[in-house]
Protein backbone atom coordinates (compact mmCIF):
# COMPACT_ATOMS: atom_id res chain seq x y z
CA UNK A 1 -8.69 -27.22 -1.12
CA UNK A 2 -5.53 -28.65 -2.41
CA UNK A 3 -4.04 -31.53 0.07
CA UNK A 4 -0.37 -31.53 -1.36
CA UNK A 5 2.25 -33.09 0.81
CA UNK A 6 5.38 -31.59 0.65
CA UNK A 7 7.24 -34.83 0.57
CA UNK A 8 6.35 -35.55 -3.27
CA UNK A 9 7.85 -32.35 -4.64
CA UNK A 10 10.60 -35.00 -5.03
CA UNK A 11 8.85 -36.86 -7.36
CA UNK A 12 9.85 -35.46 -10.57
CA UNK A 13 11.86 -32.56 -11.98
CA UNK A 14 11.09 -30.34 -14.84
CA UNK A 15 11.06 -26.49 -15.66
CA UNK A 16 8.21 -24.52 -15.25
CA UNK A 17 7.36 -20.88 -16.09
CA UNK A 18 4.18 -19.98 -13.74
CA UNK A 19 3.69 -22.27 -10.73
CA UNK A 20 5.20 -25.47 -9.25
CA UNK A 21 6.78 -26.33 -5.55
CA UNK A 22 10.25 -26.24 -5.20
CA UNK A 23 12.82 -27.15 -2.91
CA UNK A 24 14.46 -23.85 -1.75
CA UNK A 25 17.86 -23.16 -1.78
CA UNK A 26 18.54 -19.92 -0.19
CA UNK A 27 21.95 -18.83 -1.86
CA UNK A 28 20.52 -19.99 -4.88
CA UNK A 29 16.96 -20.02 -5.27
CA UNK A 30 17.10 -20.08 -9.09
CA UNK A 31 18.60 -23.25 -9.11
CA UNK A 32 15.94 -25.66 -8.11
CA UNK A 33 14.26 -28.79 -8.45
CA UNK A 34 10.37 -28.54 -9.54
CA UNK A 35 7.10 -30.49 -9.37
CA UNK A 36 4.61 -29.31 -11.33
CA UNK A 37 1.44 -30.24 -9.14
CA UNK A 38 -2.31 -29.85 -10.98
CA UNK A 39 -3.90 -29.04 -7.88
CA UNK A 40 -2.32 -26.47 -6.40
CA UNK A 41 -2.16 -24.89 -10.56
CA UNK A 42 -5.84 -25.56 -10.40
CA UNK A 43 -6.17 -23.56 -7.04
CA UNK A 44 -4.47 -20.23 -8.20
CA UNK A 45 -5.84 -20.24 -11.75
CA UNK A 46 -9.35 -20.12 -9.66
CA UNK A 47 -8.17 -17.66 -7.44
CA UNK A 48 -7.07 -15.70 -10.21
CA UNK A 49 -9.71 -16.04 -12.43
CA UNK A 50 -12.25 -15.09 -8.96
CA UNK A 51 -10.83 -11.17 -9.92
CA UNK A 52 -10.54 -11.58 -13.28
CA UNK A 53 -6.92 -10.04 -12.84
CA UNK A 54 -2.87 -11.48 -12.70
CA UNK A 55 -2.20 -13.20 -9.78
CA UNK A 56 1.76 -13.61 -8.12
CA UNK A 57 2.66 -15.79 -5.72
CA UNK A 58 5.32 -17.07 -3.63
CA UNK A 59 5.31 -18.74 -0.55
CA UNK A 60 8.57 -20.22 1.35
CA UNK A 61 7.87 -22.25 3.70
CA UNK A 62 10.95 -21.99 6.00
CA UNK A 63 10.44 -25.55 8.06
CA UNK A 64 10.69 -27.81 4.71
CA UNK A 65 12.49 -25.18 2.72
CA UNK A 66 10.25 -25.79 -0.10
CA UNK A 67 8.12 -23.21 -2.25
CA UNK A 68 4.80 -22.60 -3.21
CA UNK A 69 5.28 -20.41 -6.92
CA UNK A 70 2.25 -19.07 -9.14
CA UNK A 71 3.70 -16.10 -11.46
CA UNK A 72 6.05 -15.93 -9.09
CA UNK A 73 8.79 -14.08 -11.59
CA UNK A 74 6.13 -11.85 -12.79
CA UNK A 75 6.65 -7.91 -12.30
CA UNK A 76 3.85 -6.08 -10.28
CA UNK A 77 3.36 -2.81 -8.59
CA UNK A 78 4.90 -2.55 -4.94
CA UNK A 79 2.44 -0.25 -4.10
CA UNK A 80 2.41 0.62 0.14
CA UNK A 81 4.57 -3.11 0.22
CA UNK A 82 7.67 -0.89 -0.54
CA UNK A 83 7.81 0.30 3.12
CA UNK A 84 8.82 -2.71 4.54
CA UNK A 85 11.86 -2.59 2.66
CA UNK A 86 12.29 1.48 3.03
CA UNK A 87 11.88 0.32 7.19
CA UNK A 88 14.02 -2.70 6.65
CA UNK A 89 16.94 -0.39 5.31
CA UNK A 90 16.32 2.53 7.96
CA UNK A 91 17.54 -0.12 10.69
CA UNK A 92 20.58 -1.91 8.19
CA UNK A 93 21.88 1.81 8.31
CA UNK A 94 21.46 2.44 12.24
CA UNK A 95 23.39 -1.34 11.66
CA UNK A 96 26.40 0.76 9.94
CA UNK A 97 26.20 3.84 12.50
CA UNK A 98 24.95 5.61 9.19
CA UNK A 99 21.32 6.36 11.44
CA UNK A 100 19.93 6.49 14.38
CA UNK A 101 16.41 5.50 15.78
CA UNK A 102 16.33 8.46 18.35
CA UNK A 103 17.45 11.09 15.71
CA UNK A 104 14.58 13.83 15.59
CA UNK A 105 12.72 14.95 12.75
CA UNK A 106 10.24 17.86 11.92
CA UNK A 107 7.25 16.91 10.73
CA UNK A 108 6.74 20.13 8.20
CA UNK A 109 3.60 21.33 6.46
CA UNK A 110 5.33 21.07 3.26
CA UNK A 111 6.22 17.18 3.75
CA UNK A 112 2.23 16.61 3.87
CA UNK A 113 0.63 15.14 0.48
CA UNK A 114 -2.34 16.77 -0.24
CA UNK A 115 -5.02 14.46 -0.88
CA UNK A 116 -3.37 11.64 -0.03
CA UNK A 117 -3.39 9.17 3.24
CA UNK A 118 -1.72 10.72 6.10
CA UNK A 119 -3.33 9.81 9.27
CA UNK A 120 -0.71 10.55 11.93
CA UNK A 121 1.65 13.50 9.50
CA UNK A 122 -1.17 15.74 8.74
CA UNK A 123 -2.20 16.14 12.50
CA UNK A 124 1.47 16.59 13.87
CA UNK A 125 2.63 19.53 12.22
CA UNK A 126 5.42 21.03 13.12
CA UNK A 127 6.03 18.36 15.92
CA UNK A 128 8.90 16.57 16.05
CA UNK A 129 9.19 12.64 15.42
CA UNK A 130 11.93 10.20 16.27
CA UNK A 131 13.25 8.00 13.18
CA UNK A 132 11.49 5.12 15.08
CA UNK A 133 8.55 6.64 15.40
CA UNK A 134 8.46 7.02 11.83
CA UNK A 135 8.78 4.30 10.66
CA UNK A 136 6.14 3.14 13.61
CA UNK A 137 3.60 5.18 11.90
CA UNK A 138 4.78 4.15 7.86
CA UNK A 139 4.34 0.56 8.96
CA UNK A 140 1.30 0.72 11.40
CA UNK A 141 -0.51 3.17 9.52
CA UNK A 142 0.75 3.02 5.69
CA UNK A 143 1.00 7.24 6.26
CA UNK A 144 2.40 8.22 2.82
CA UNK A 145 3.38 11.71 3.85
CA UNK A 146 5.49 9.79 6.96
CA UNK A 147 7.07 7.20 3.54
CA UNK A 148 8.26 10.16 2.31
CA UNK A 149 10.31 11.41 4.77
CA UNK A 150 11.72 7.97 5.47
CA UNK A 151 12.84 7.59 1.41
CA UNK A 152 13.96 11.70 1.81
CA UNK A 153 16.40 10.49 4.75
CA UNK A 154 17.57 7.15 2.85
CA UNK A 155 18.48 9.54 -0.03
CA UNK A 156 15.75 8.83 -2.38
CA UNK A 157 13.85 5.98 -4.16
CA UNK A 158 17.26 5.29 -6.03
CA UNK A 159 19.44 4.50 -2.86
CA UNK A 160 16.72 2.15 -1.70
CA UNK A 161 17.30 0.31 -5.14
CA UNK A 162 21.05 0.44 -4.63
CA UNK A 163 20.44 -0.71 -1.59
CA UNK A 164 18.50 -3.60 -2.20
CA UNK A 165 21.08 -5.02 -4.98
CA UNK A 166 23.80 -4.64 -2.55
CA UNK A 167 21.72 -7.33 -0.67
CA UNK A 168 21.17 -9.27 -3.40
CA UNK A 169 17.67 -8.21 -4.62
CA UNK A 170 18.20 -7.37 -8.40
CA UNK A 171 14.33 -7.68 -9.54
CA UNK A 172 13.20 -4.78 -6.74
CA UNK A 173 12.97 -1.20 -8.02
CA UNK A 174 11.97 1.75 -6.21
CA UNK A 175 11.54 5.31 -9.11
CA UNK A 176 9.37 7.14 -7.56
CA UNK A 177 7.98 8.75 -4.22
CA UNK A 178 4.09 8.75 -2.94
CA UNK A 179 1.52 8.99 -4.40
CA UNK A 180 2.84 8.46 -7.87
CA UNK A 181 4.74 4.68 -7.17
CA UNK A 182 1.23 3.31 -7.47
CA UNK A 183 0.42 4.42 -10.78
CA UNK A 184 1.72 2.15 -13.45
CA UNK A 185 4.94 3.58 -15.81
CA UNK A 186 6.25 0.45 -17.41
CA UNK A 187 8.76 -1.33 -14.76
CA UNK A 188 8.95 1.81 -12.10
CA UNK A 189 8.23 0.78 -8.48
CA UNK A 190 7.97 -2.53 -9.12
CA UNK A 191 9.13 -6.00 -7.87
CA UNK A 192 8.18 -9.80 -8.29
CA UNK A 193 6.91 -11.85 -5.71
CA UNK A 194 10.39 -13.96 -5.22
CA UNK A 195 12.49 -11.11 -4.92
CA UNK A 196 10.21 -9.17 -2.12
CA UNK A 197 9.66 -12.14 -0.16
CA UNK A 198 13.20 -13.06 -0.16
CA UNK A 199 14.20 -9.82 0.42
CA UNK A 200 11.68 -9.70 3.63
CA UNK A 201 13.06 -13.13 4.74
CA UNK A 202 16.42 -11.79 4.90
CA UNK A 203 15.26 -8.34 7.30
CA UNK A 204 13.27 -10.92 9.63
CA UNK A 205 14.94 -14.59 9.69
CA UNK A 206 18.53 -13.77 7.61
CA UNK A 207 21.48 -12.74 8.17
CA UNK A 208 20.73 -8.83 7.05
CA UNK A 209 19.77 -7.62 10.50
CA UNK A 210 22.41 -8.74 12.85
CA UNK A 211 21.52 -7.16 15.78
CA UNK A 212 18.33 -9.39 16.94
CA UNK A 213 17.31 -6.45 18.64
CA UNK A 214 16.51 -4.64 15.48
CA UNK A 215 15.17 -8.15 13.95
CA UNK A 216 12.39 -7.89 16.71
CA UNK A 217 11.94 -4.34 15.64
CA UNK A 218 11.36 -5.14 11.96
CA UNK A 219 9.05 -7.78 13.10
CA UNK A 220 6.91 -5.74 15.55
CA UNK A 221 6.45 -3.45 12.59
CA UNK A 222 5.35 -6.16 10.24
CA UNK A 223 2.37 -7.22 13.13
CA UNK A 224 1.80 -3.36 13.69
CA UNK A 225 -0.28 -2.63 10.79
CA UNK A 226 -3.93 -2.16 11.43
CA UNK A 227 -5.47 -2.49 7.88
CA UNK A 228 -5.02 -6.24 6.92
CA UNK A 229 -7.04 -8.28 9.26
CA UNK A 230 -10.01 -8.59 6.42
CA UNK A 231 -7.39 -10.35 4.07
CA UNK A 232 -4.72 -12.62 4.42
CA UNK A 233 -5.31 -12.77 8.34
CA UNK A 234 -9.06 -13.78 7.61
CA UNK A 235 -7.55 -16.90 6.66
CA UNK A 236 -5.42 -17.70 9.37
CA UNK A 237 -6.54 -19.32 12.94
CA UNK A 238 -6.30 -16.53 16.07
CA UNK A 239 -3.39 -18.51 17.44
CA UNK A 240 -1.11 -17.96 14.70
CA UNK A 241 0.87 -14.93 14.38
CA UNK A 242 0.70 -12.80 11.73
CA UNK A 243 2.67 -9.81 10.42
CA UNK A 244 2.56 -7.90 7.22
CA UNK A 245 2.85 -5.00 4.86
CA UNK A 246 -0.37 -4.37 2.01
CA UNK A 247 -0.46 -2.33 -0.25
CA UNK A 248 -3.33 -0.75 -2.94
CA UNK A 249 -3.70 1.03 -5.46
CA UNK A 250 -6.53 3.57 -7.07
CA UNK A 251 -7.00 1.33 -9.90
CA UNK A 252 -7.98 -1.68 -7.63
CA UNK A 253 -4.40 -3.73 -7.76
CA UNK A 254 -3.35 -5.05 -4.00
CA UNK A 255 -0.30 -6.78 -2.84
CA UNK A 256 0.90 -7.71 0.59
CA UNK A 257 4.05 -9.15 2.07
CA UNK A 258 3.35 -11.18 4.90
CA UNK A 259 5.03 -13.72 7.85
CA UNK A 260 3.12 -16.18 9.69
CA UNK A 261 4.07 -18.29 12.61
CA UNK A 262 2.05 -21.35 13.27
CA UNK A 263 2.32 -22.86 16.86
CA UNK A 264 5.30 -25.12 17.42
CA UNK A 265 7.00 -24.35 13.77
CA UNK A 266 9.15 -22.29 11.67
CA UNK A 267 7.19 -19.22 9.99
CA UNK A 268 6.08 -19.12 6.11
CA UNK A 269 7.07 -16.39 3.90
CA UNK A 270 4.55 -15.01 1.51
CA UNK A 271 4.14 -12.18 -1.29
CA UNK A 272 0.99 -12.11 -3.07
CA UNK A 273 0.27 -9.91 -5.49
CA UNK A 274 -2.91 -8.67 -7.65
CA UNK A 275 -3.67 -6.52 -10.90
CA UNK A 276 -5.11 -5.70 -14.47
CA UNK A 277 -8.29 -6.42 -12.27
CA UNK A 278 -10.23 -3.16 -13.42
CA UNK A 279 -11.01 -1.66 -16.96
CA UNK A 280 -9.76 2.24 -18.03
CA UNK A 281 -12.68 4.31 -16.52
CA UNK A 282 -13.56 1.65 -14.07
CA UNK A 283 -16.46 3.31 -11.86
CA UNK A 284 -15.52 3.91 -7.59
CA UNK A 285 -18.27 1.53 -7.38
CA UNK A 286 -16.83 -1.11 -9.56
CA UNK A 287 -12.93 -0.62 -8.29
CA UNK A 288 -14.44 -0.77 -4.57
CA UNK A 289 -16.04 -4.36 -5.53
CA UNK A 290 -13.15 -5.72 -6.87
CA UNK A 291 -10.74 -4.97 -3.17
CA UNK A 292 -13.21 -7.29 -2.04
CA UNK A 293 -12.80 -9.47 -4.45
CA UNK A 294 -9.14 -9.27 -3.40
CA UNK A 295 -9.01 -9.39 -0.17
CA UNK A 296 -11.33 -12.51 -0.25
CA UNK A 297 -8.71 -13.82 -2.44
CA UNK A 298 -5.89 -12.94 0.69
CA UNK A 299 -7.76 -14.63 2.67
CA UNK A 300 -8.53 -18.07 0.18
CA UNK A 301 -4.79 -18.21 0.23
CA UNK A 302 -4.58 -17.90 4.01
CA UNK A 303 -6.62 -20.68 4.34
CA UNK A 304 -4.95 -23.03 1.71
CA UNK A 305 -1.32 -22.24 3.93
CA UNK A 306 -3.04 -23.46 6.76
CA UNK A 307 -4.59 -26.08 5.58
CA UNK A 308 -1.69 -27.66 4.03
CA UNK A 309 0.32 -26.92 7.49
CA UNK A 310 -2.37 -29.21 8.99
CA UNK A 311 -2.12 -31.56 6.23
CA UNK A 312 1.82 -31.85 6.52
CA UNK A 313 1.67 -31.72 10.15
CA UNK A 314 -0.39 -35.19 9.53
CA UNK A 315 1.85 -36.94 7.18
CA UNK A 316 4.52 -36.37 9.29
């Protein structure tokens, strides 16, 4: 494991195009100063190389305000990630009286996907839902059917994309609704790992949510999901806290947006994000071993956050 202090990141300065640690400048994030450090390069290539895929990373680490970076400008998939932003909007517009959490919806047969993951819609037909309940179930569950209706009331995938550059986001795209945002079509539904995780740092620690009522909200949602404790949690100690959004897709790519609270300190950021892992006419078989592979690979980077937390916390 790589045992880089966060001090020498002051060391040196030079442009990079894959990985480094920067310092972090949050109203200007391109405009930092780099170390290149062989280590943590040697760390990601072997992660990467472990799924025989592209790896993104980026990691803020909001104590030191510095960054771990690996592809970090990259475009990739959002896959189910895209919720947390569809959620994050939902409570910026009860923010502007433009929604509101209580408002009722009908859960209709025609708003179920067939064939697709709905494990709360597709037993609640014809029921009616509150918008927070929704969006309880999109982020808890990943229900695609429940994503749906959440993008339907925001106005489509297009107003979450105006959205998001209204905030400053202007890497983020959102084309399409579930199922077909997880099927690659050139730069549709995709993000980088920067722009998510900044995005995601301004819902839960920013300025975006001023109410810190609906802050809490958006980060009760982000602990909510059940589906992630066999990757990026697998690497964290049981006394941390942990919340995130993952994401998949049928051709084995994987992504997840993620906060984490070590005891006693200011939370790290993260967006990792996984493809090209799997060949055209990959077998179930084959596409099943590689999520492993993956979320072993969530989990190796878990486990490199901490230990460099514990590393830091010994320097210092």
């Amino acid at each position: 494991m790589f045992k880089f202090s966060f001090t020498s990141f002051f060391i040196c300065c030079l442009s990079f195009t894959m990985y480094g640690c920067t310092s972090y400048n949050s109203s200007s994030p391109t405009n930092t100063n780099v170390t290149i450090n062989t280590q943590l390069e040697q760390d990601f290539q072997r992660l990467e190389q472990s799924v025989n895929g592209r790896l993104g990373v980026y990691i803020l680490d909001t104590q030191t305000n510095t960054t771990w970076l690996y592809n970090h400008e990259s475009r990739f998939r959002m896959m189910s990630t895209f919720k947390a932003l569809a959620c994050g909007m939902v409570l910026a517009r009860v923010e502007t009286s433009d929604e509101n959490l209580d408002r009722m919806l009908t859960i209709e047969q025609e708003d179920i996907i067939a064939n697709s993951w709905n494990p709360y819609t597709a037993k609640h037909v014809g029921e009616q839902i509150s918008m927070k309940k929704l969006c309880d179930v999109v982020m808890a569950q990943s229900d695609n059917s429940a994503a749906n209706m959440v993008l339907t009331s925001l106005g489509g995938p297009n107003q979450l994309t105006t959205y998001l550059r209204s905030i400053g986001d202007d890497r983020t795209r959102l084309d399409r609704l579930e199922p077909k945002l997880n099927y690659a079509d050139g730069d549709k539904d995709t993000t980088t790992p920067q722009a998510i995780a900044e995005t995601i740092n301004k819902f839960v620690l920013g300025d975006e949510l001023s109410d810190p009522r609906h802050k809490n909200i958006m980060i009760n949602w982000l602990k909510s999901n059940k589906y992630s404790s066999n990757q990026l949690r697998a690497g964290i100690p049981s006394h941390w806290e942990v919340g995130d959004r993952t994401g998949a897709a049928s051709d084995g790519s994987k992504g997840i947006v993620s906060i984490i609270w070590p005891p006693h300190r200011s939370p790290i950021i993260a967006a990792i994000y996984v493809t090209d892992v799997t060949h055209p006419g990959a077998t179930e078989e084959e596409i099943k071993t590689v999520k492993l592979k993956i979320d072993k690979l969530f989990a190796d980077v878990g486990t490199l956050i901490v230990e460099q937390i514990i590393s830091e916390n010994k320097d210092n």
